[in-house]
N, C-alpha and C. Protein backbone atom coordinates (compact mmCIF):
# COMPACT_ATOMS: atom_id res chain seq x y z
N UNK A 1 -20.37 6.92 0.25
CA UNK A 1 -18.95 6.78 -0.04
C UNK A 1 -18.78 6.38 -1.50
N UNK A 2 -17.65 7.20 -2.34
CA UNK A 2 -17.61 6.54 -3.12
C UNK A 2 -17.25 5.60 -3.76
N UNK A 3 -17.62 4.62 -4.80
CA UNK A 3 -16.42 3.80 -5.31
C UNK A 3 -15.25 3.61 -5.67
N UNK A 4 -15.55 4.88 -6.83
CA UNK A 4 -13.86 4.65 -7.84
C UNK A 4 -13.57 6.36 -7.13
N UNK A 5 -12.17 6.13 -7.30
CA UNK A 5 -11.25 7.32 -6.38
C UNK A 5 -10.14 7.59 -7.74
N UNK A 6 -9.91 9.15 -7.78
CA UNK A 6 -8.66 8.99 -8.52
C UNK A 6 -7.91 10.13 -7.85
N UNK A 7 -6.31 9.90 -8.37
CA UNK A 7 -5.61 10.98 -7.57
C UNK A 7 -5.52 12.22 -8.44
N UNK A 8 -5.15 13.18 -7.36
CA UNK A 8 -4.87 14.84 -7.90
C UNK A 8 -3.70 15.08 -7.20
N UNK A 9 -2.56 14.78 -7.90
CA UNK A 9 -1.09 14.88 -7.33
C UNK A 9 -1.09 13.59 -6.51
N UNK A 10 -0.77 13.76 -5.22
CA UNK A 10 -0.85 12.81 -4.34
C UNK A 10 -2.40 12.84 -3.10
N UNK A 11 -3.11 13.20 -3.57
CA UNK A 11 -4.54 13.19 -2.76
C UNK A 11 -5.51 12.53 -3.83
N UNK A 12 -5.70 11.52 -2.76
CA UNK A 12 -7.17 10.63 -3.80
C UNK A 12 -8.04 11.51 -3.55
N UNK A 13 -9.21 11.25 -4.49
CA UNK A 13 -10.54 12.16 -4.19
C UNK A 13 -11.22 11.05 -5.16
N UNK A 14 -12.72 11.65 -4.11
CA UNK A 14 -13.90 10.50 -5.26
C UNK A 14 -14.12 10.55 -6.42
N UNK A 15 -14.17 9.52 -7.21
CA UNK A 15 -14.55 10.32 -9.10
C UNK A 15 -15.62 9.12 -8.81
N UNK A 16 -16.50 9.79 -9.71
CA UNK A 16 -17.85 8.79 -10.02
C UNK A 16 -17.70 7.73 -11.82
N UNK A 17 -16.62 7.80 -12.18
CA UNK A 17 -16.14 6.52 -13.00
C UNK A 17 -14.60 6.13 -12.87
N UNK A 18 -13.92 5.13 -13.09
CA UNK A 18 -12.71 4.64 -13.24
C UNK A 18 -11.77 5.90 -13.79
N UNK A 19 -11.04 6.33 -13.34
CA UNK A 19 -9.54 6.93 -13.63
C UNK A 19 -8.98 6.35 -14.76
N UNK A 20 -8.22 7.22 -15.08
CA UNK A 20 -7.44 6.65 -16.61
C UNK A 20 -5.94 7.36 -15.65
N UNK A 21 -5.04 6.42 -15.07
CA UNK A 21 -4.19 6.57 -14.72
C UNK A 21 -3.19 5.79 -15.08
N UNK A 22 -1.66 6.27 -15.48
CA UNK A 22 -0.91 5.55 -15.87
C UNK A 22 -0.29 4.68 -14.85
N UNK A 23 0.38 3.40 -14.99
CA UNK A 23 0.98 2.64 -13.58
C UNK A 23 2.01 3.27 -12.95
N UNK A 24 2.58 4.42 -13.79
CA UNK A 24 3.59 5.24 -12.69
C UNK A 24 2.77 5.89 -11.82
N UNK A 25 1.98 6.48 -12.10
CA UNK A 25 0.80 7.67 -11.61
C UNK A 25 0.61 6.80 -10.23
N UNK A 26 0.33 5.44 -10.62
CA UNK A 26 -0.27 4.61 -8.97
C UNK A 26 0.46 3.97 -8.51
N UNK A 27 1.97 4.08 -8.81
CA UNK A 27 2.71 3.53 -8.04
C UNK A 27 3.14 4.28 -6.96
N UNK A 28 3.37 4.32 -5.52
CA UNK A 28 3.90 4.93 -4.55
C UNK A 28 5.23 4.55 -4.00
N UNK A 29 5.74 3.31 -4.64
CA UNK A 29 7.06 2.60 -3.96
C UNK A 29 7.13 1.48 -4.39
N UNK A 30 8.27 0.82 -5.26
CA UNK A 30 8.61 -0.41 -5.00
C UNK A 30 10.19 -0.89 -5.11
N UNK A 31 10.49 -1.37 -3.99
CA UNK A 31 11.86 -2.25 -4.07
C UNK A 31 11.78 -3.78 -3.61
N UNK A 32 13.21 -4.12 -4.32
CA UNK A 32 13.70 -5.69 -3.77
C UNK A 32 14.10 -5.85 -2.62
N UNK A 33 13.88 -6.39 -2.15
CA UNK A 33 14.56 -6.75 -0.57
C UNK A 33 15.29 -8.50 -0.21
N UNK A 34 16.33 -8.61 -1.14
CA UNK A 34 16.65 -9.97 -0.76
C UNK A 34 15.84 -10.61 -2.33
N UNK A 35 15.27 -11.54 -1.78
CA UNK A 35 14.31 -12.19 -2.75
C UNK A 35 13.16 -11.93 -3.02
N UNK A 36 12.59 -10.91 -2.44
CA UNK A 36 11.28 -10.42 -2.40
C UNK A 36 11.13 -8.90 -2.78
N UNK A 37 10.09 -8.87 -3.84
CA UNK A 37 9.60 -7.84 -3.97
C UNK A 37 8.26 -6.70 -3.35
N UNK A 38 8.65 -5.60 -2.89
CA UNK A 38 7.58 -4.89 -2.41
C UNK A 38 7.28 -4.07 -3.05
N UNK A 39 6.08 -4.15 -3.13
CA UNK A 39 5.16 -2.91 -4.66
C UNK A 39 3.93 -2.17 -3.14
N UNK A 40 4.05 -1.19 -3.54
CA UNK A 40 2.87 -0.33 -2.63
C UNK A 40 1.80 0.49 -4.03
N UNK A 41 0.93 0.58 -4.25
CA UNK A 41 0.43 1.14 -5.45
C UNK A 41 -1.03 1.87 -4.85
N UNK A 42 -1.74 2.04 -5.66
CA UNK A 42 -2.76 3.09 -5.51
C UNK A 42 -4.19 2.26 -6.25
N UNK A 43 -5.29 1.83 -5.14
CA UNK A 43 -6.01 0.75 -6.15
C UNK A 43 -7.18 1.08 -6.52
N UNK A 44 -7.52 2.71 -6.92
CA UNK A 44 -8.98 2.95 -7.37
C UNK A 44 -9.81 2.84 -6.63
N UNK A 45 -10.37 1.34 -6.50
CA UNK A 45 -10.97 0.73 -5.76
C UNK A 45 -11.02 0.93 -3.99
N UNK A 46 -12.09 1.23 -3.33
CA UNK A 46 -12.06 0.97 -1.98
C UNK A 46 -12.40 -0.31 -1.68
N UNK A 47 -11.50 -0.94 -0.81
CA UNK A 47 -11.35 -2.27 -0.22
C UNK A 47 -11.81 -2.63 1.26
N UNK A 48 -12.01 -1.45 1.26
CA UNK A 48 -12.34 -1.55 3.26
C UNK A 48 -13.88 -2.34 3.18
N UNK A 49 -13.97 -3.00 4.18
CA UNK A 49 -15.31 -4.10 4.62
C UNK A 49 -16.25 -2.97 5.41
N UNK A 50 -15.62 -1.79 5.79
CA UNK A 50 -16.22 -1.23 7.04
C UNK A 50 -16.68 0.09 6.00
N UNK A 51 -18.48 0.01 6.21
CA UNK A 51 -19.25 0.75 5.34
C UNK A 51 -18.87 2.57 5.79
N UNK A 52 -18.81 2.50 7.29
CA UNK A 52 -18.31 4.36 7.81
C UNK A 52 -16.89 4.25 7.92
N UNK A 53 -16.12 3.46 7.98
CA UNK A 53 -14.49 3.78 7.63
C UNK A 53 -14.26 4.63 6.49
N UNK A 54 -12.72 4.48 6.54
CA UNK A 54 -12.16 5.29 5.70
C UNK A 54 -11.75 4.43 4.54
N UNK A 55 -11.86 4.75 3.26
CA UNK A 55 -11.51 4.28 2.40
C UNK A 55 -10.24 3.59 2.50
N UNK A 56 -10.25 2.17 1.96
CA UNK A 56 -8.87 1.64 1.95
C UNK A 56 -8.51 1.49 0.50
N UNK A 57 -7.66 2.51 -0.07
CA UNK A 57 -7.33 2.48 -1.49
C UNK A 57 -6.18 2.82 -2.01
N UNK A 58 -4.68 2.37 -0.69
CA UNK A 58 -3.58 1.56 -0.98
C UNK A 58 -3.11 0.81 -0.84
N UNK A 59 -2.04 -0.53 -0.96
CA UNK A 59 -1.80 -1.39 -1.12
C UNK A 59 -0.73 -1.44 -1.01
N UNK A 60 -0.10 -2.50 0.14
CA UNK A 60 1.65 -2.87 0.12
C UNK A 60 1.62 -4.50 -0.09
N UNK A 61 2.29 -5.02 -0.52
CA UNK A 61 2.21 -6.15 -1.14
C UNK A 61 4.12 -6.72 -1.28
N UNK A 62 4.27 -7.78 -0.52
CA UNK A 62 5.47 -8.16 -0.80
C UNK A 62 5.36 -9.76 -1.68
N UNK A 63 5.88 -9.93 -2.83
CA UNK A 63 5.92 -10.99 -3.39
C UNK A 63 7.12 -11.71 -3.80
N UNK A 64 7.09 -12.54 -3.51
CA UNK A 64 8.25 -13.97 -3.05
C UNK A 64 8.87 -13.70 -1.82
N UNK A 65 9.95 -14.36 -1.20
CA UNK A 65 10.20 -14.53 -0.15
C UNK A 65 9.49 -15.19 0.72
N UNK A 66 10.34 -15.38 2.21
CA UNK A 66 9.24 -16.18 2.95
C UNK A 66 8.01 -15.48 3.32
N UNK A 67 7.60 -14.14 3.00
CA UNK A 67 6.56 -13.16 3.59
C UNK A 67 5.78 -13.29 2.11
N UNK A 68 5.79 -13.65 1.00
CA UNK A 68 5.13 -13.94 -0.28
C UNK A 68 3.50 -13.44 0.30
N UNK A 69 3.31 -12.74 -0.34
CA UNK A 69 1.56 -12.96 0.07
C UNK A 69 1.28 -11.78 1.13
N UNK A 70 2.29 -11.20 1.98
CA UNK A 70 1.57 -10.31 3.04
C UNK A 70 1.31 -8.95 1.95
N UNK A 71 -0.11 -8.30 2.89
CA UNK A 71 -0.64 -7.22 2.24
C UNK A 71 -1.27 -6.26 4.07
N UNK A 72 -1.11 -4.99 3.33
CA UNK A 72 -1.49 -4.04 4.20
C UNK A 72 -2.12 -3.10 3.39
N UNK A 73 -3.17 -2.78 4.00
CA UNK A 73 -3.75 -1.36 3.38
C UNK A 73 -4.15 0.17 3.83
N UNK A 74 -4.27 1.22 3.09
CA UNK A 74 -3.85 2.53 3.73
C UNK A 74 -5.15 3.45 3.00
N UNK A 75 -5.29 4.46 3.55
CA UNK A 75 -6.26 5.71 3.23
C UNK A 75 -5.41 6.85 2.52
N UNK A 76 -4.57 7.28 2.57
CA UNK A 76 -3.57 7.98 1.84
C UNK A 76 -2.20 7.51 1.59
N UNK A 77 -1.76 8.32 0.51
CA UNK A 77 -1.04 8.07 -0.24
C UNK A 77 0.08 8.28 1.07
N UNK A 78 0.66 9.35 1.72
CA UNK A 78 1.50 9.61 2.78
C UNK A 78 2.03 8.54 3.74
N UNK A 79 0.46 8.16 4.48
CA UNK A 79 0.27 6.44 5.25
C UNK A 79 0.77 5.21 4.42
N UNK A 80 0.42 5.05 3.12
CA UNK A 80 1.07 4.08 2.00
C UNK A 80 2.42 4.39 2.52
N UNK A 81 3.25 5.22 1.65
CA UNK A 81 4.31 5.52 1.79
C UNK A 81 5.34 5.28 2.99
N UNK A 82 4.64 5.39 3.91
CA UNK A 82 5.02 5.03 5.56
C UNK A 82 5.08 3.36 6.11
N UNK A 83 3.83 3.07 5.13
CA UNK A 83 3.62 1.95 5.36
C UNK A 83 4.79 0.48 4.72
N UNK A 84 4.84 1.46 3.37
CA UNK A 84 6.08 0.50 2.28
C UNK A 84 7.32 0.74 3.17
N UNK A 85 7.66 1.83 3.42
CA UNK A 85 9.42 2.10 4.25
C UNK A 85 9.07 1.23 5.19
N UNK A 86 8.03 0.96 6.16
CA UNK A 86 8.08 0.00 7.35
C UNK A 86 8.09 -1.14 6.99
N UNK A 87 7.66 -1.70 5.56
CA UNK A 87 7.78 -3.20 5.33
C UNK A 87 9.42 -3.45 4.89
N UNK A 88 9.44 -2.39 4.21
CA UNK A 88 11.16 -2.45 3.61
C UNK A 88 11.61 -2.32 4.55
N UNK A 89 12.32 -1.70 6.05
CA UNK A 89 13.16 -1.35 6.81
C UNK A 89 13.09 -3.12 7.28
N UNK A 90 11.76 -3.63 7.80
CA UNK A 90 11.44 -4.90 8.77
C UNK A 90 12.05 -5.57 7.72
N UNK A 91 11.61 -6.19 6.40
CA UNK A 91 12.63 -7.28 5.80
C UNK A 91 14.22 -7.38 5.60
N UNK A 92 14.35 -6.18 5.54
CA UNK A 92 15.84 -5.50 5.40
C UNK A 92 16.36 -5.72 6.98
N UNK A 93 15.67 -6.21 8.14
CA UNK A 93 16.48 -6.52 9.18
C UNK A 93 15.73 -7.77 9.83
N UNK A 94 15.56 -8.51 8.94
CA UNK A 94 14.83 -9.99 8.72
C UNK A 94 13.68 -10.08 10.02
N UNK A 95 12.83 -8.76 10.22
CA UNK A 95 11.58 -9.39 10.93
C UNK A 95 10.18 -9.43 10.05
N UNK A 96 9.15 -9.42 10.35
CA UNK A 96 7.67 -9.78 10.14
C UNK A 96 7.53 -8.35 9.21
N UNK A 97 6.81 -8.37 7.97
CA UNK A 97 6.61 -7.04 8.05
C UNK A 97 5.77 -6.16 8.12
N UNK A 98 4.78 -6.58 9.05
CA UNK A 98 3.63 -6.33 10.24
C UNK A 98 4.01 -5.58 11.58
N UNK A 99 5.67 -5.88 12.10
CA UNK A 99 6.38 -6.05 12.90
C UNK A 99 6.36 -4.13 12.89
N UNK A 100 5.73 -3.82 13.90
CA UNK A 100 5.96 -2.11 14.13
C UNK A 100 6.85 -1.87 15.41
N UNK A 101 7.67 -3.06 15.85
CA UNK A 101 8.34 -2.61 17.36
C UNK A 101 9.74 -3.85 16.83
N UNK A 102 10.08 -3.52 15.95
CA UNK A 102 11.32 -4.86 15.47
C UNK A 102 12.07 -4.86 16.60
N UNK A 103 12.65 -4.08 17.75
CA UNK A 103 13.46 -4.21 18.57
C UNK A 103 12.57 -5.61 19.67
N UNK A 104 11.29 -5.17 19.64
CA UNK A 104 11.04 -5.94 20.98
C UNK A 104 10.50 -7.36 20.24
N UNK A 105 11.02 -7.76 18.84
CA UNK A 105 10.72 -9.02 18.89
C UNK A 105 11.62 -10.29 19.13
C-alpha cells in the first residue's frame, strides 16, 4: 500500500512522493454551523491503523462548538463529501455528528 496519495480530479491514486497540491485542490467542503466550523479536506497521508484496509485519506473535522475535536475519516473523495453533508445536516439540527439515524435519537 502506498504512502503518499495524490488526486487526479477527484480520485486519489498512489504517488510514490508528496503531491504538490494547492489547499483548494484538498479541500472537499467547509462550512459554519452555529459556532463551529467543519473543514473535510484531502490528507495525502493514509491514516488507517488497518495494514489490508482501505486507505483512510479524508478528513471531516469540526472545530469549536460543543463537538470541537470530532473527526471522521473516508477512502474517497465522494464518501468525504457524504460524510461532511452528514456532519453539517446533524449540527444544523443540534444532534451528535456521528449521529447517522438523527430521528431515532
Amino acid at each position: 500500500m502506498s504512502e503518499y496519495y495524490t488526486l487526479q480530479g477527484h480520485k486519489a491514486v498512489p504517488s510514490s512522493e508528496w503531491p504538490t497540491l494547492s489547499a483548494d485542490q484538498k479541500r472537499v467542503a467547509a462550512d459554519n454551523v452555529g459556532e463551529a466550523w467543519v473543514s473535510t479536506v484531502f490528507l495525502v497521508l493514509n491514516h488507517s491503523w488497518i495494514v489490508d484496509g482501505p486507505p483512510l485519506i479524508f478528513e471531516t473535522m469540526v472545530f469549536d462548538g460543543p463537538h470541537d475535536g470530532f473527526c471522521d475519516r473516508y477512502s474517497t473523495w465522494d464518501e468525504a463529501a457524504a460524510g461532511h453533508a452528514r456532519v453539517v445536516a446533524n449540527l444544523q439540527n443540534h444532534v451528535a455528528p456521528d449521529a447517522t439515524d438523527a430521528e431515532g435519537l
